[in-house]
C-alpha atoms as a PDB file:
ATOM      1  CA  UNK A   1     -11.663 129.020 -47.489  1.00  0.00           C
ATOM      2  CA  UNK A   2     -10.562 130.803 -50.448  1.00  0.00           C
ATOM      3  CA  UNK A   3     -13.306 133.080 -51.790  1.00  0.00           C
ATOM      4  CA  UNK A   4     -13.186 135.776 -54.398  1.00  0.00           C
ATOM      5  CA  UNK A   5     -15.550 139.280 -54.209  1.00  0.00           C
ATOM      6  CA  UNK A   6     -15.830 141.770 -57.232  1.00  0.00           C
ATOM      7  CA  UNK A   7     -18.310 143.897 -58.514  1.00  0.00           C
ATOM      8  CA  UNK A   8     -18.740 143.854 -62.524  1.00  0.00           C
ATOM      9  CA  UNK A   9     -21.151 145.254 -64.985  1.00  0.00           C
ATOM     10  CA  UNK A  10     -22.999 143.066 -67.310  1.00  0.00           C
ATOM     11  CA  UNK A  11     -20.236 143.313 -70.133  1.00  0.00           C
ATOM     12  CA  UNK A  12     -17.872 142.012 -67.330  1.00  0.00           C
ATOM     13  CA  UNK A  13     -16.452 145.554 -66.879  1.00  0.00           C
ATOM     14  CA  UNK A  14     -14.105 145.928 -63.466  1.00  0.00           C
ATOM     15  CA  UNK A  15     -12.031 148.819 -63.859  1.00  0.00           C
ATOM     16  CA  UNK A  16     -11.440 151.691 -66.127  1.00  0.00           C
ATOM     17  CA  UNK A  17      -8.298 153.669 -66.169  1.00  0.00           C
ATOM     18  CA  UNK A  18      -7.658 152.387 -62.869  1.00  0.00           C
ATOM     19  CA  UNK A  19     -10.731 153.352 -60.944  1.00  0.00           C
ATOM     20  CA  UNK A  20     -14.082 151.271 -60.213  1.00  0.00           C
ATOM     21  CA  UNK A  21     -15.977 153.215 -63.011  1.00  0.00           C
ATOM     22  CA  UNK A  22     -19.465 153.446 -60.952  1.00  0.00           C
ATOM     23  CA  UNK A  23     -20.330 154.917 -57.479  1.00  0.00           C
ATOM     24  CA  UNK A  24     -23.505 152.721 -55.901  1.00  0.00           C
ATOM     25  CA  UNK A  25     -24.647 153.755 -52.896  1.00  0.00           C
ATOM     26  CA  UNK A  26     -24.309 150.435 -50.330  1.00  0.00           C
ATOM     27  CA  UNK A  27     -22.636 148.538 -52.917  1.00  0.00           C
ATOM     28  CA  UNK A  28     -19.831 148.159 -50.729  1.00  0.00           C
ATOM     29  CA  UNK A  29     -21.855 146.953 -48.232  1.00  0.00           C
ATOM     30  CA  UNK A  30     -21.660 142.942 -48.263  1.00  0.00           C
ATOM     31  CA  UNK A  31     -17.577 143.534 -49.087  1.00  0.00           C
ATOM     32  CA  UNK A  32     -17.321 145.021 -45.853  1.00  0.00           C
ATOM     33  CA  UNK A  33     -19.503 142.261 -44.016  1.00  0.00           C
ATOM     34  CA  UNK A  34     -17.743 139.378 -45.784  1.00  0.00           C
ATOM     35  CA  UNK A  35     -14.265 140.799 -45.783  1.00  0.00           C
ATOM     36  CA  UNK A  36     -14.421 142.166 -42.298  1.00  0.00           C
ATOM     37  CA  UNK A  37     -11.570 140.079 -39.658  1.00  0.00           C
ATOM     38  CA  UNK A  38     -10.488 138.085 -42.574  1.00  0.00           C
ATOM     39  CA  UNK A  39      -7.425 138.549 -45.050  1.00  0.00           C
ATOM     40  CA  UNK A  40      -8.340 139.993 -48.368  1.00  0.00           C
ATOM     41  CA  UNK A  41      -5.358 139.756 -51.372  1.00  0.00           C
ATOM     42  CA  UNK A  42      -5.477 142.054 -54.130  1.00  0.00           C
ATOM     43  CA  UNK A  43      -3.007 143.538 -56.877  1.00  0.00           C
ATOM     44  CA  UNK A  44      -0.900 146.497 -56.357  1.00  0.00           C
ATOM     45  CA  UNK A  45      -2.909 148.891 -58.994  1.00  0.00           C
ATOM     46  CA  UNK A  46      -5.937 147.538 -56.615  1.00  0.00           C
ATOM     47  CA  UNK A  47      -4.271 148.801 -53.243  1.00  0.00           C
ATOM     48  CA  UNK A  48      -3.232 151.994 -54.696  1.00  0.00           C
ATOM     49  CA  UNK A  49      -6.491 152.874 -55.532  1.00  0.00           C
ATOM     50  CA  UNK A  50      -8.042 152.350 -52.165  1.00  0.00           C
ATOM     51  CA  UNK A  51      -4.105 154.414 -50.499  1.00  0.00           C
ATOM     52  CA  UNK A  52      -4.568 152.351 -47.420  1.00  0.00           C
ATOM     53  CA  UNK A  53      -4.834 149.035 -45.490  1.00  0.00           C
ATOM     54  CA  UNK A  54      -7.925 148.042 -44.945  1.00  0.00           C
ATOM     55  CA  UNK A  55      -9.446 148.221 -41.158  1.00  0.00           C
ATOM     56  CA  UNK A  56     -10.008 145.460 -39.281  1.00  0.00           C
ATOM     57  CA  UNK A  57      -8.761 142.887 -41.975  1.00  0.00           C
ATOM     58  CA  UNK A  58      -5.348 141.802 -43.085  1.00  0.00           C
ATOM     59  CA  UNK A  59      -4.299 143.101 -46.608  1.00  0.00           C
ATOM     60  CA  UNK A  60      -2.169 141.324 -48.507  1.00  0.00           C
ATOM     61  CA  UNK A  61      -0.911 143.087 -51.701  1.00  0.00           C
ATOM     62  CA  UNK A  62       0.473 141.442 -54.963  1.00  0.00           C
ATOM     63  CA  UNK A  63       3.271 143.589 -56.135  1.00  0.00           C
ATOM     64  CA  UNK A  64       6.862 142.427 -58.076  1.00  0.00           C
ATOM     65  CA  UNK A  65       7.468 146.041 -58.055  1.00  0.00           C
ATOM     66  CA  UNK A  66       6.665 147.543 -54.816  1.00  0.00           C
ATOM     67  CA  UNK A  67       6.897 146.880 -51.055  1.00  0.00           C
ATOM     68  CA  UNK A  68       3.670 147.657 -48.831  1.00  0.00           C
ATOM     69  CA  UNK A  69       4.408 147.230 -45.124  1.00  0.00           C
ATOM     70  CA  UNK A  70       1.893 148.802 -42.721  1.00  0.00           C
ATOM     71  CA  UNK A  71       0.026 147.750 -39.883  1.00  0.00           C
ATOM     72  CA  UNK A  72      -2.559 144.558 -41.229  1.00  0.00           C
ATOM     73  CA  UNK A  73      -0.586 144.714 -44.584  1.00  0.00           C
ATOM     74  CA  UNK A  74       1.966 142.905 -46.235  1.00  0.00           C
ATOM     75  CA  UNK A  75       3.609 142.174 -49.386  1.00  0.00           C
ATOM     76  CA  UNK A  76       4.028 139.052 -51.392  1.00  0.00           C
ATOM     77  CA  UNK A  77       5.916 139.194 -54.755  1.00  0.00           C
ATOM     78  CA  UNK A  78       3.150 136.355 -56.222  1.00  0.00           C
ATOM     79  CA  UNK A  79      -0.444 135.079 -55.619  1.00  0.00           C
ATOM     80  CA  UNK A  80       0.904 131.646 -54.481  1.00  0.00           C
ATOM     81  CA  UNK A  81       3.126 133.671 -51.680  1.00  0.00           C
ATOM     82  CA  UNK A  82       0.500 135.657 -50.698  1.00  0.00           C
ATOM     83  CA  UNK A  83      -1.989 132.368 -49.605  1.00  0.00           C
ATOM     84  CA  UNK A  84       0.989 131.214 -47.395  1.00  0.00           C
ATOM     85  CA  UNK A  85       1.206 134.239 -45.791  1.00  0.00           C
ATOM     86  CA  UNK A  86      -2.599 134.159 -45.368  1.00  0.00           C
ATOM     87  CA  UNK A  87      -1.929 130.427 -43.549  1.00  0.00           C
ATOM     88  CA  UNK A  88      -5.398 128.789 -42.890  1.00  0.00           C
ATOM     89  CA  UNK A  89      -7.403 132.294 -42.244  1.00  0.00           C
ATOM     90  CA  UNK A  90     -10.105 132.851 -44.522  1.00  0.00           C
ATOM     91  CA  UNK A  91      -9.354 134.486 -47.683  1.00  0.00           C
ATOM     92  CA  UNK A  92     -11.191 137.067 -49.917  1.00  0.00           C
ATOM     93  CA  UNK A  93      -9.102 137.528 -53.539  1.00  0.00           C
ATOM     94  CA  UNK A  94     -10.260 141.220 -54.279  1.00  0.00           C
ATOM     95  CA  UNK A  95      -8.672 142.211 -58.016  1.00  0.00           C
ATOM     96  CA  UNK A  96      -7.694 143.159 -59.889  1.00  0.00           C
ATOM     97  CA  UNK A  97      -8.247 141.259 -63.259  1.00  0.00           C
ATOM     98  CA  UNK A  98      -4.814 139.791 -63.515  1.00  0.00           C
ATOM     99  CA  UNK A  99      -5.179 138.083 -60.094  1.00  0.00           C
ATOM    100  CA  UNK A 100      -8.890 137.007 -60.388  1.00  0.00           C
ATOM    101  CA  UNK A 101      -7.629 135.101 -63.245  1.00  0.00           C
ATOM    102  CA  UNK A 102      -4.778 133.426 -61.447  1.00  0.00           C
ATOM    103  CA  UNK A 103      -7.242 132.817 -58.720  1.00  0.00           C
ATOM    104  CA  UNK A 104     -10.385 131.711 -60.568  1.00  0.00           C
ATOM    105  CA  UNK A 105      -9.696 127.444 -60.436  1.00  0.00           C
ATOM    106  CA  UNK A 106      -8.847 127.791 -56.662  1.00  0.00           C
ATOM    107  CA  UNK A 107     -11.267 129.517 -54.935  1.00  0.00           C
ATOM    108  CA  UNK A 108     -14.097 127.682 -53.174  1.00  0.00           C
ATOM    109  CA  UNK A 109     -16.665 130.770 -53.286  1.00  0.00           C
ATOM    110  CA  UNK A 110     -17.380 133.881 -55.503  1.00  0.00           C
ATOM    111  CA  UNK A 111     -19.522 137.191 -54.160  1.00  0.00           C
ATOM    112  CA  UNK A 112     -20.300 138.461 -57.154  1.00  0.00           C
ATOM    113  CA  UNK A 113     -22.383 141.996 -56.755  1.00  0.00           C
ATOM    114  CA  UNK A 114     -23.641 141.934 -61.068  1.00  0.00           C
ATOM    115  CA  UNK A 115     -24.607 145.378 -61.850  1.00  0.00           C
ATOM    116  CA  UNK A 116     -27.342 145.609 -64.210  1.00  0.00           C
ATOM    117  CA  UNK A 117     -25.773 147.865 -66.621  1.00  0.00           C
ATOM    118  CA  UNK A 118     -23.288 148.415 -69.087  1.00  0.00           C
ATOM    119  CA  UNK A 119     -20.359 150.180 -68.530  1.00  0.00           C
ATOM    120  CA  UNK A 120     -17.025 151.915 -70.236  1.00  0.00           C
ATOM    121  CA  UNK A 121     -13.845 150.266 -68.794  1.00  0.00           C
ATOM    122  CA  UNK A 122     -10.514 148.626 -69.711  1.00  0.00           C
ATOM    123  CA  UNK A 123     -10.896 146.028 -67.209  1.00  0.00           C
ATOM    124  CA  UNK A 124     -12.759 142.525 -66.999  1.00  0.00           C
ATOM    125  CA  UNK A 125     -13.471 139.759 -65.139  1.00  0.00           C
ATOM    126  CA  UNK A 126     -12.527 136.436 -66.838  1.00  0.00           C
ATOM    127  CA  UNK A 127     -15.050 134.389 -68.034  1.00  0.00           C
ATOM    128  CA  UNK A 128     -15.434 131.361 -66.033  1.00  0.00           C
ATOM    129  CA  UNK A 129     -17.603 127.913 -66.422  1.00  0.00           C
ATOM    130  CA  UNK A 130     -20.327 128.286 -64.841  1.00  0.00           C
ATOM    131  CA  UNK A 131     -21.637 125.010 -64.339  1.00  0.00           C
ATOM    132  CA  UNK A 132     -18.384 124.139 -62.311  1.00  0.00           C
ATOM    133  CA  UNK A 133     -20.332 126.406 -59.839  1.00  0.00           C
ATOM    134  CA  UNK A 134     -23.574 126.382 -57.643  1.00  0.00           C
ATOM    135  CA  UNK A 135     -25.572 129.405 -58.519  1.00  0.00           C
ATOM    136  CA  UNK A 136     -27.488 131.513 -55.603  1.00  0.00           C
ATOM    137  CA  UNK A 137     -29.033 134.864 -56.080  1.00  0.00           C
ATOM    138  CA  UNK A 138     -29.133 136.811 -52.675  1.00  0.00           C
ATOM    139  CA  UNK A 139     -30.427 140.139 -52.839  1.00  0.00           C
ATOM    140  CA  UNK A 140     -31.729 142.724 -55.561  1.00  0.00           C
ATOM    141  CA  UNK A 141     -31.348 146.209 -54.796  1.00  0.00           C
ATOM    142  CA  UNK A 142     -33.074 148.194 -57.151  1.00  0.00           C
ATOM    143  CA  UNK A 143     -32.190 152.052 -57.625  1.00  0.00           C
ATOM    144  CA  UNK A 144     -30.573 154.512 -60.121  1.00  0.00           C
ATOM    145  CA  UNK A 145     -28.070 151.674 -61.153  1.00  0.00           C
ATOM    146  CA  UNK A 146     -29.946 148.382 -60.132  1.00  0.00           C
ATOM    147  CA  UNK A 147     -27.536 145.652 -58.975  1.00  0.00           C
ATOM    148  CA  UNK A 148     -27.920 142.007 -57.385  1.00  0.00           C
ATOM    149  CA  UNK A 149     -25.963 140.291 -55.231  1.00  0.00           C
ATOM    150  CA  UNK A 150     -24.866 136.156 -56.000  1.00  0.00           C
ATOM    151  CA  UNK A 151     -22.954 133.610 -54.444  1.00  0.00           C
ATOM    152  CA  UNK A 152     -21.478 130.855 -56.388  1.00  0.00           C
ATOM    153  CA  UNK A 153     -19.947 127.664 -54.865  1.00  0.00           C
ATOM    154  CA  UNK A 154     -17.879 125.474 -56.399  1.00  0.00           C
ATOM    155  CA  UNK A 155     -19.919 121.796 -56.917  1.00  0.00           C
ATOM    156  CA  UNK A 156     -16.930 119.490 -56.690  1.00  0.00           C
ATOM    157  CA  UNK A 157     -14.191 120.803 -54.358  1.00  0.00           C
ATOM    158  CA  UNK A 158     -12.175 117.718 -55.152  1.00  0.00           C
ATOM    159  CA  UNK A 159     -11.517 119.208 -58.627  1.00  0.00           C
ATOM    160  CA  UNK A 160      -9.514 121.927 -56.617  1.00  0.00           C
END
């Protein structure tokens, strides 16, 4: 499976000046369950923000310009690369915007935590269509910055 799991504010704000530009307590919660003993890609600018392999997952990063090579991490120069590498483990595309949009008409699944706010950034998910998608609402967490998790599943996997 090829899934994809970000976080974005109701103007479709990821990322500002390189940082997620909101701290939620639990937030990170269902990342952690869902990405946990599975491979997760993301984007160099992604990686260096977090400084370290993730545990008990295998992290592939997306970099033409650098080489990551730690314990559970690799390199792969493109997005295409780093899939083959991932072989037929389950895969969670994690940002940043450049390769959610290269991602976005392949993956099966998107974990989308929508945080009921607007927020400053430089960053943004790509629009997608919708109605190519199955549309679940999981859980609402309400609190200083309310947020609800969704699942959407793509309706025709044939179209992959």
């Amino acid at each position: 499976m090829i899934a994809l799991i970000v976080a974005y504010a109701k103007n479709q704000v990821i990322g500002n000046k390189g940082c997620i530009p909101w701290k939620i307590k639990g937030e990170q919660k269902r990342f952690r369950e869902l990405t946990l003993g599975n491979v997760v890609i993301m984007g160099r600018r992604s990686y260096e923000e977090i400084g370290k392999p993730l545990p008990n997952r295998t992290t592939i990063v997306v970099s033409n310009t650098k080489n990551f090579d730690a314990e559970n991490c690799m390199t792969a120069k493109s997005l295409a690369e780093a899939l083959k590498l991932a072989g037929d483990k389950d895969v969670y595309i994690s940002g940043g915007g450049r390769i959610y949009a290269e991602a976005l008409p392949l993956v099966e699944k998107m974990y989308i935590t929508e945080i009921d706010c607007e927020i400053e950034g430089d960053t943004y998910f790509p629009t997608f269509d919708e109605l190519l998608f199955e549309k679940e609402i999981n859980q609402r967490h309400e609190g200083e910055i309310p947020y609800t998790y969704v699942t959407y599943t793509r309706k025709n996997k044939g179209e992959l």
